[in-house]
PDB file of N, CA and C in Angstrom:
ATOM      1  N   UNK A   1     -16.441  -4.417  -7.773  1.00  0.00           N
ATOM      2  CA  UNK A   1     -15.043  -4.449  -8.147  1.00  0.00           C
ATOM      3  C   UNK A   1     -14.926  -4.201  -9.653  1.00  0.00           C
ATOM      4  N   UNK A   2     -13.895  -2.823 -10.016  1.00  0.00           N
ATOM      5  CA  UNK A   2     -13.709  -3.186 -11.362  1.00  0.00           C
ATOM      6  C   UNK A   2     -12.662  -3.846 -11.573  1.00  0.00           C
ATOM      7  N   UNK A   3     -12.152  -4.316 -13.525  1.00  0.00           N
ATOM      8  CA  UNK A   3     -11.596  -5.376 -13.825  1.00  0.00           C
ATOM      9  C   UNK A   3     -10.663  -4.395 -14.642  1.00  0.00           C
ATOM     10  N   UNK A   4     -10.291  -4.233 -15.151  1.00  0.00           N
ATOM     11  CA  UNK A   4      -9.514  -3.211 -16.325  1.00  0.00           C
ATOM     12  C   UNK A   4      -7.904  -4.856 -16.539  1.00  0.00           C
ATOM     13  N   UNK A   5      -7.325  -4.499 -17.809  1.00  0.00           N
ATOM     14  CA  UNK A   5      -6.552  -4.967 -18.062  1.00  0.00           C
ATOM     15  C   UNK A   5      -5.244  -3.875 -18.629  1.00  0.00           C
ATOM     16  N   UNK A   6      -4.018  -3.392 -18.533  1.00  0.00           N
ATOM     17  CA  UNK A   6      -3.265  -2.988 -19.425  1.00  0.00           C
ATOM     18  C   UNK A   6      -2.024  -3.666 -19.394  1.00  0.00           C
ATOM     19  N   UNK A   7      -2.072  -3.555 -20.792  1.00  0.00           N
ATOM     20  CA  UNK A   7      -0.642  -4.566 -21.368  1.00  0.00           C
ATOM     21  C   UNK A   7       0.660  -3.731 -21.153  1.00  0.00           C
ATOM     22  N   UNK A   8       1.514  -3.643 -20.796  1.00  0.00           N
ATOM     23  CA  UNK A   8       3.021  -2.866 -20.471  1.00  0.00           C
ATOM     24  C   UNK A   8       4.047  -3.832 -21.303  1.00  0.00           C
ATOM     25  N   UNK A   9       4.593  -3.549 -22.570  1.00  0.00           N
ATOM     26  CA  UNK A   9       5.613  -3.533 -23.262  1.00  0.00           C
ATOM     27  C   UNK A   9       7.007  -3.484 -22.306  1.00  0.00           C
ATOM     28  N   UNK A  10       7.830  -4.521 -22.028  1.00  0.00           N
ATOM     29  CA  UNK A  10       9.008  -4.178 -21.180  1.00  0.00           C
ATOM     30  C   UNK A  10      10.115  -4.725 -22.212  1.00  0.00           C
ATOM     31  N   UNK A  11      11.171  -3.889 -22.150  1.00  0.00           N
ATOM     32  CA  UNK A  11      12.280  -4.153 -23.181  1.00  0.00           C
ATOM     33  C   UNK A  11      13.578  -4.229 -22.240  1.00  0.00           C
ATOM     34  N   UNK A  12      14.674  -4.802 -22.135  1.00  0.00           N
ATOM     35  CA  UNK A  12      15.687  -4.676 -21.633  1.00  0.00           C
ATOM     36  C   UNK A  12      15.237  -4.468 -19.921  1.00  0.00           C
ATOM     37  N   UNK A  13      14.713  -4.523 -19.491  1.00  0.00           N
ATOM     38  CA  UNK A  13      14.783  -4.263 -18.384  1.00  0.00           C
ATOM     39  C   UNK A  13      13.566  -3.019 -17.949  1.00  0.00           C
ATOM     40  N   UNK A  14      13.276  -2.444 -18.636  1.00  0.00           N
ATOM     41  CA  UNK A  14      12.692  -1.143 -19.091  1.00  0.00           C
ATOM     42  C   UNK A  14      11.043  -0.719 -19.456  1.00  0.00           C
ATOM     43  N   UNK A  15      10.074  -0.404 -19.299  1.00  0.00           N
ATOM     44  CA  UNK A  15       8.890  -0.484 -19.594  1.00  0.00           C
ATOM     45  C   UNK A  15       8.548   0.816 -20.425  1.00  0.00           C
ATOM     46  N   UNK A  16       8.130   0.173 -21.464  1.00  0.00           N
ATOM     47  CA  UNK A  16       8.197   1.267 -22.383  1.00  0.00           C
ATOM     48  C   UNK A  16       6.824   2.268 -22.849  1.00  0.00           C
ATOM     49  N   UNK A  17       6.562   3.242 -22.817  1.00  0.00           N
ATOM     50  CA  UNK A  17       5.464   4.107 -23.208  1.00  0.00           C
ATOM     51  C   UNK A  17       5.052   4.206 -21.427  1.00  0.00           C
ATOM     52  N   UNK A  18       5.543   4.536 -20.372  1.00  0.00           N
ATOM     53  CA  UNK A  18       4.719   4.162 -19.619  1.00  0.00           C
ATOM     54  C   UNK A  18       3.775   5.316 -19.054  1.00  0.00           C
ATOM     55  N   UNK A  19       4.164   6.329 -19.271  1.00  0.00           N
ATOM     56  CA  UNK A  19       3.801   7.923 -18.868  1.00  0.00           C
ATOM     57  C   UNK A  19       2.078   7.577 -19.681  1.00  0.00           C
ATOM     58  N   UNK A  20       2.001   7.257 -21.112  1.00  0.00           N
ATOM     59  CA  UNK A  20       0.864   7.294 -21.313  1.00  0.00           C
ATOM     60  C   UNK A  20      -0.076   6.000 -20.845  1.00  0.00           C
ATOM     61  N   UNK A  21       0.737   5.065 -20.542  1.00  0.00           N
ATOM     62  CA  UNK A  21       0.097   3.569 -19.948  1.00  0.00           C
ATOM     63  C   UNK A  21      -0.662   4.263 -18.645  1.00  0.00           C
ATOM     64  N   UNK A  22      -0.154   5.387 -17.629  1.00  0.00           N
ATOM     65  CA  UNK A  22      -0.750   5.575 -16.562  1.00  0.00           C
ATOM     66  C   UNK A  22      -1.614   6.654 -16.775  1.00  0.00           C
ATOM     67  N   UNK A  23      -1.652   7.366 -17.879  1.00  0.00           N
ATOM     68  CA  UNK A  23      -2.821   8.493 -18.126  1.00  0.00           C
ATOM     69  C   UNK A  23      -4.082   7.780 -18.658  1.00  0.00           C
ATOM     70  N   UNK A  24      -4.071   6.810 -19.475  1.00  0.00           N
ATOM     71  CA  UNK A  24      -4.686   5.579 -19.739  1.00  0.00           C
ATOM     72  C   UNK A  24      -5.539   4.663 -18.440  1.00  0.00           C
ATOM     73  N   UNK A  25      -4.716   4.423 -17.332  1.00  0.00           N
ATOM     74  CA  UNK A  25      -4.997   3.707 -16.023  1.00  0.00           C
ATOM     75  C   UNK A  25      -5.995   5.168 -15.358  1.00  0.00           C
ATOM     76  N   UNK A  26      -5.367   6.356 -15.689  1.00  0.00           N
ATOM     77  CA  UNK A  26      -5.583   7.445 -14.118  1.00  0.00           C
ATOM     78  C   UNK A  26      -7.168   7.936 -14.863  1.00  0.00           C
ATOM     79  N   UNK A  27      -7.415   7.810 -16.469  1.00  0.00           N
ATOM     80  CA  UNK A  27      -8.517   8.077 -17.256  1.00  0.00           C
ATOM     81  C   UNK A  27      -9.652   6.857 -16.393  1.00  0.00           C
ATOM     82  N   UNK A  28      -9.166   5.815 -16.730  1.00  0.00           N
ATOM     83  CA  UNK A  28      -9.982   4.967 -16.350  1.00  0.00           C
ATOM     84  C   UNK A  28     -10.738   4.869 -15.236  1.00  0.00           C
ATOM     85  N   UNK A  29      -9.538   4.613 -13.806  1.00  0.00           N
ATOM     86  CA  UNK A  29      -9.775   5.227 -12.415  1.00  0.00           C
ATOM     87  C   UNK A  29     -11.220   5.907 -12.246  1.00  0.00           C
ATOM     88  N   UNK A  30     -10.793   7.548 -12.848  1.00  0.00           N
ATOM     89  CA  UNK A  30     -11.471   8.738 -12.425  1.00  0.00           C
ATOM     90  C   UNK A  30     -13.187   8.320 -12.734  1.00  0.00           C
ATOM     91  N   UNK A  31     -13.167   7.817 -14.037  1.00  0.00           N
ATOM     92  CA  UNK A  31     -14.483   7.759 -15.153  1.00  0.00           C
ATOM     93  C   UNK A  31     -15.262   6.439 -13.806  1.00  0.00           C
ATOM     94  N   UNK A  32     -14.632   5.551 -13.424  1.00  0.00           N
ATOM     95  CA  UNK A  32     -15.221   4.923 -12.471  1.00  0.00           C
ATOM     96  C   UNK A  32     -15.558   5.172 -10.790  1.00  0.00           C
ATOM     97  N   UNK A  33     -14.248   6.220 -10.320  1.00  0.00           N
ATOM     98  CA  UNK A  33     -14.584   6.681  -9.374  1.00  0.00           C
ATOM     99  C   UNK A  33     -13.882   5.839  -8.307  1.00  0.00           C
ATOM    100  N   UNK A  34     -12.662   5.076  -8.532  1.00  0.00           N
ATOM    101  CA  UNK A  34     -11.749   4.185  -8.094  1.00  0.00           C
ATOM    102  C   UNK A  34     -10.611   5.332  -8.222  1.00  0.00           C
ATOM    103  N   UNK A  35      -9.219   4.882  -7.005  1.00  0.00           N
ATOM    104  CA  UNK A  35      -8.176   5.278  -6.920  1.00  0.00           C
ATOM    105  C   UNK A  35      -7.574   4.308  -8.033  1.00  0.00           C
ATOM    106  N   UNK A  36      -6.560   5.322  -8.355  1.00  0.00           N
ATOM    107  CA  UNK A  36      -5.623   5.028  -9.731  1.00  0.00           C
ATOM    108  C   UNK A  36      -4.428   4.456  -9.202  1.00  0.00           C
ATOM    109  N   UNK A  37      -3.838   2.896 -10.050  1.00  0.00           N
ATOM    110  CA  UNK A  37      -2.581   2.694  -9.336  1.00  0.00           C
ATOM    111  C   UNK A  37      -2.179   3.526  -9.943  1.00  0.00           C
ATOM    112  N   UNK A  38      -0.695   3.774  -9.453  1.00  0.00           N
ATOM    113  CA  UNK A  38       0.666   4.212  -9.561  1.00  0.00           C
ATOM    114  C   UNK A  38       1.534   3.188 -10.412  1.00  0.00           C
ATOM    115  N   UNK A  39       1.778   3.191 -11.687  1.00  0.00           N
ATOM    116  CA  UNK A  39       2.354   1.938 -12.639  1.00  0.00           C
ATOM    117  C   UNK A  39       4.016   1.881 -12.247  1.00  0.00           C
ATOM    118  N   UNK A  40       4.170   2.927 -12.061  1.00  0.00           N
ATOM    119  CA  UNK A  40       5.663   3.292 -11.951  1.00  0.00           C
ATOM    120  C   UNK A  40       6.148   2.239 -10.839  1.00  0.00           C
ATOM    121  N   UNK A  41       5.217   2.280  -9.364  1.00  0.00           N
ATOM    122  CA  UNK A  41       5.678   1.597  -8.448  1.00  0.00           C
ATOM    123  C   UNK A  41       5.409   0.322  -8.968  1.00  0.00           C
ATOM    124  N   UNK A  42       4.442  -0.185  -9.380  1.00  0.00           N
ATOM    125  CA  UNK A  42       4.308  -1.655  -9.951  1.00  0.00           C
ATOM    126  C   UNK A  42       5.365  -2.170 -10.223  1.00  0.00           C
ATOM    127  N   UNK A  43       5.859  -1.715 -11.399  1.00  0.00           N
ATOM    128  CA  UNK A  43       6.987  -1.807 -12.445  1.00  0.00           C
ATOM    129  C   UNK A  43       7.679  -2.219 -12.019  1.00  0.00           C
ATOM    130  N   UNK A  44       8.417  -1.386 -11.060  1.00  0.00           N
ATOM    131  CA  UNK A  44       9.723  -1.128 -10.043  1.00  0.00           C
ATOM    132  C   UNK A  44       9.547  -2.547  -9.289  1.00  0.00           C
ATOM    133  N   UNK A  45       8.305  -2.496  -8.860  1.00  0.00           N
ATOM    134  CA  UNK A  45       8.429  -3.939  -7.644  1.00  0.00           C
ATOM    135  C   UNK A  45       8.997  -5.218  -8.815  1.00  0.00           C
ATOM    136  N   UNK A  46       7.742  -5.093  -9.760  1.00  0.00           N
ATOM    137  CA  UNK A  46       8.135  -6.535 -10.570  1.00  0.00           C
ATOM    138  C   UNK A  46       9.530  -6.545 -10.873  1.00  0.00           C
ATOM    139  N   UNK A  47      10.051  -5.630 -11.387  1.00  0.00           N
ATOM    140  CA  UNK A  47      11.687  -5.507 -11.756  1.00  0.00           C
ATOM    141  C   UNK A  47      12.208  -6.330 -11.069  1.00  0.00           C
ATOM    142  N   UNK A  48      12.016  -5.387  -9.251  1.00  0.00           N
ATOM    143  CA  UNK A  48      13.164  -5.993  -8.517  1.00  0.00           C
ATOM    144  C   UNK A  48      13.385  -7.343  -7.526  1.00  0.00           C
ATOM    145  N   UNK A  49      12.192  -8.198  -8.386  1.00  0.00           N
ATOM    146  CA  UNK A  49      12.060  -9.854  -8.187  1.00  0.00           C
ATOM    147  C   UNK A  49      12.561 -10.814  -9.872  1.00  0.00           C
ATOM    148  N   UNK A  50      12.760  -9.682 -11.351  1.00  0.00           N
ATOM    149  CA  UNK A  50      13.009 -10.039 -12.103  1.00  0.00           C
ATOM    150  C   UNK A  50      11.519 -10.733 -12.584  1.00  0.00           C
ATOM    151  N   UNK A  51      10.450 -11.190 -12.397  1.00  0.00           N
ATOM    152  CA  UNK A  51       9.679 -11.802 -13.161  1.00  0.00           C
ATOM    153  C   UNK A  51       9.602 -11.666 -14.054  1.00  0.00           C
ATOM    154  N   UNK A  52      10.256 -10.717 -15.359  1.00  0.00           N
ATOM    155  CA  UNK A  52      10.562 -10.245 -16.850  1.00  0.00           C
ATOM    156  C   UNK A  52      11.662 -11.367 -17.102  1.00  0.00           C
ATOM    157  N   UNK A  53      12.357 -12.207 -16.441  1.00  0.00           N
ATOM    158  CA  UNK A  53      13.224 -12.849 -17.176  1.00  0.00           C
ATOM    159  C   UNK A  53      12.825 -13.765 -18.265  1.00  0.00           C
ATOM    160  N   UNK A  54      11.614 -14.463 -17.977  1.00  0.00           N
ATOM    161  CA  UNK A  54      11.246 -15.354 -19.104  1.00  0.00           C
ATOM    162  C   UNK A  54      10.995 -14.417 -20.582  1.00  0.00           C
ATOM    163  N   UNK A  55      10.694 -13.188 -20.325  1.00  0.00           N
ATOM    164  CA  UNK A  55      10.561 -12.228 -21.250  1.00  0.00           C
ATOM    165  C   UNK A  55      12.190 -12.536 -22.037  1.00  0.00           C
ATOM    166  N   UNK A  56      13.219 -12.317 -21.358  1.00  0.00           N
ATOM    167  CA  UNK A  56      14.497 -12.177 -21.901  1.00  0.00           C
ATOM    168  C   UNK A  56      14.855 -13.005 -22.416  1.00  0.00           C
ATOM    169  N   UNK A  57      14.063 -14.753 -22.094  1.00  0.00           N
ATOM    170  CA  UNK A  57      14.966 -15.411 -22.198  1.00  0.00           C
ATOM    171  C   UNK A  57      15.534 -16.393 -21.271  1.00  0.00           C
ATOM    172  N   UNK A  58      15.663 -15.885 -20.017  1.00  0.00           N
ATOM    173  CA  UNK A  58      16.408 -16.674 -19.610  1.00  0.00           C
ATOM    174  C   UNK A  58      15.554 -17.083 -18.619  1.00  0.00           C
ATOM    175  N   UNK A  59      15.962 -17.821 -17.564  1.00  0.00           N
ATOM    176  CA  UNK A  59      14.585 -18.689 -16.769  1.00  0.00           C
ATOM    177  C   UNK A  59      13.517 -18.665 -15.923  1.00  0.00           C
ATOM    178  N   UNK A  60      12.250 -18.525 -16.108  1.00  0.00           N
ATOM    179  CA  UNK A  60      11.113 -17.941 -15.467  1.00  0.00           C
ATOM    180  C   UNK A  60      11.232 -17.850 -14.519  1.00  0.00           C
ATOM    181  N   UNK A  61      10.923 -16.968 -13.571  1.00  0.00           N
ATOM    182  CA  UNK A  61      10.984 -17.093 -11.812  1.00  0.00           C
ATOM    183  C   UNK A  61       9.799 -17.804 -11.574  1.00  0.00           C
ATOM    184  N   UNK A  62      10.266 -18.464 -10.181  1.00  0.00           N
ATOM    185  CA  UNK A  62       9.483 -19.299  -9.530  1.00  0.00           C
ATOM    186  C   UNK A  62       7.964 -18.998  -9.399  1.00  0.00           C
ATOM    187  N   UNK A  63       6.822 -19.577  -9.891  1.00  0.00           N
ATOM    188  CA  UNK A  63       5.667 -19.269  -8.841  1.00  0.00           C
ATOM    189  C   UNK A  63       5.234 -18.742  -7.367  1.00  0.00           C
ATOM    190  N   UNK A  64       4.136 -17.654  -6.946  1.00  0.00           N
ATOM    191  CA  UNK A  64       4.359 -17.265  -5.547  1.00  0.00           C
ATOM    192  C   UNK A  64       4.222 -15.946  -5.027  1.00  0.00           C
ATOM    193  N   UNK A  65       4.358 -14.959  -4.413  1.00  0.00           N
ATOM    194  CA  UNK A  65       4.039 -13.722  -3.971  1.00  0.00           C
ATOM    195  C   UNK A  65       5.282 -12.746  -4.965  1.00  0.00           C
ATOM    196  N   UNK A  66       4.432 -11.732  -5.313  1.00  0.00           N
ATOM    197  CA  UNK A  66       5.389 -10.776  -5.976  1.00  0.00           C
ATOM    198  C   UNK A  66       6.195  -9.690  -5.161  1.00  0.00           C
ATOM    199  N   UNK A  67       7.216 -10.551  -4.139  1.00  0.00           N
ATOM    200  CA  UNK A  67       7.486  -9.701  -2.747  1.00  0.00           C
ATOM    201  C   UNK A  67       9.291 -10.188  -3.217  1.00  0.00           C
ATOM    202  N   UNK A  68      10.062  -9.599  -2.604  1.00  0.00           N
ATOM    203  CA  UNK A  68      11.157 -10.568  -2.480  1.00  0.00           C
ATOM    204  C   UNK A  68      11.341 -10.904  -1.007  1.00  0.00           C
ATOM    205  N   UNK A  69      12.428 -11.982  -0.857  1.00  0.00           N
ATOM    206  CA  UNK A  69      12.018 -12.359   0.117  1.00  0.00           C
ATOM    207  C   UNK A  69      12.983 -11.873   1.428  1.00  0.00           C
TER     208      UNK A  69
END
């Protein structure tokens, strides 16, 4: 199993630089010989449970599956 970490900057709602965040991920991938996520869909999922709110400010979402329900 590999481990890789990347940090994603999210502003307003928004994830910023992300085009090169996934050439970064799809570099990595290849050099190991692993399928590359797709950041875009990530993103999108976390969005649309809000787990960025503590980012904003306002109150952390609950602990638990990153699904809605």
């Amino acid at each position: 199993m590999c481990r890789f970490l990347e940090t994603i900057r999210v502003e307003a709602g928004h994830a910023l630089h992300l085009e090169y965040h996934q050439a970064r991920v799809s570099a990595t991938a290849a050099a190991y010989g692993v399928p590359a996520l797709e950041l875009a869909d990530i993103v999108a999922e976390l969005l649309q449970v809000d787990v960025f709110a503590g980012a904003r400010g306002g109150a952390a979402p609950p602990s638990g599956p990153l699904t809605p329900d």
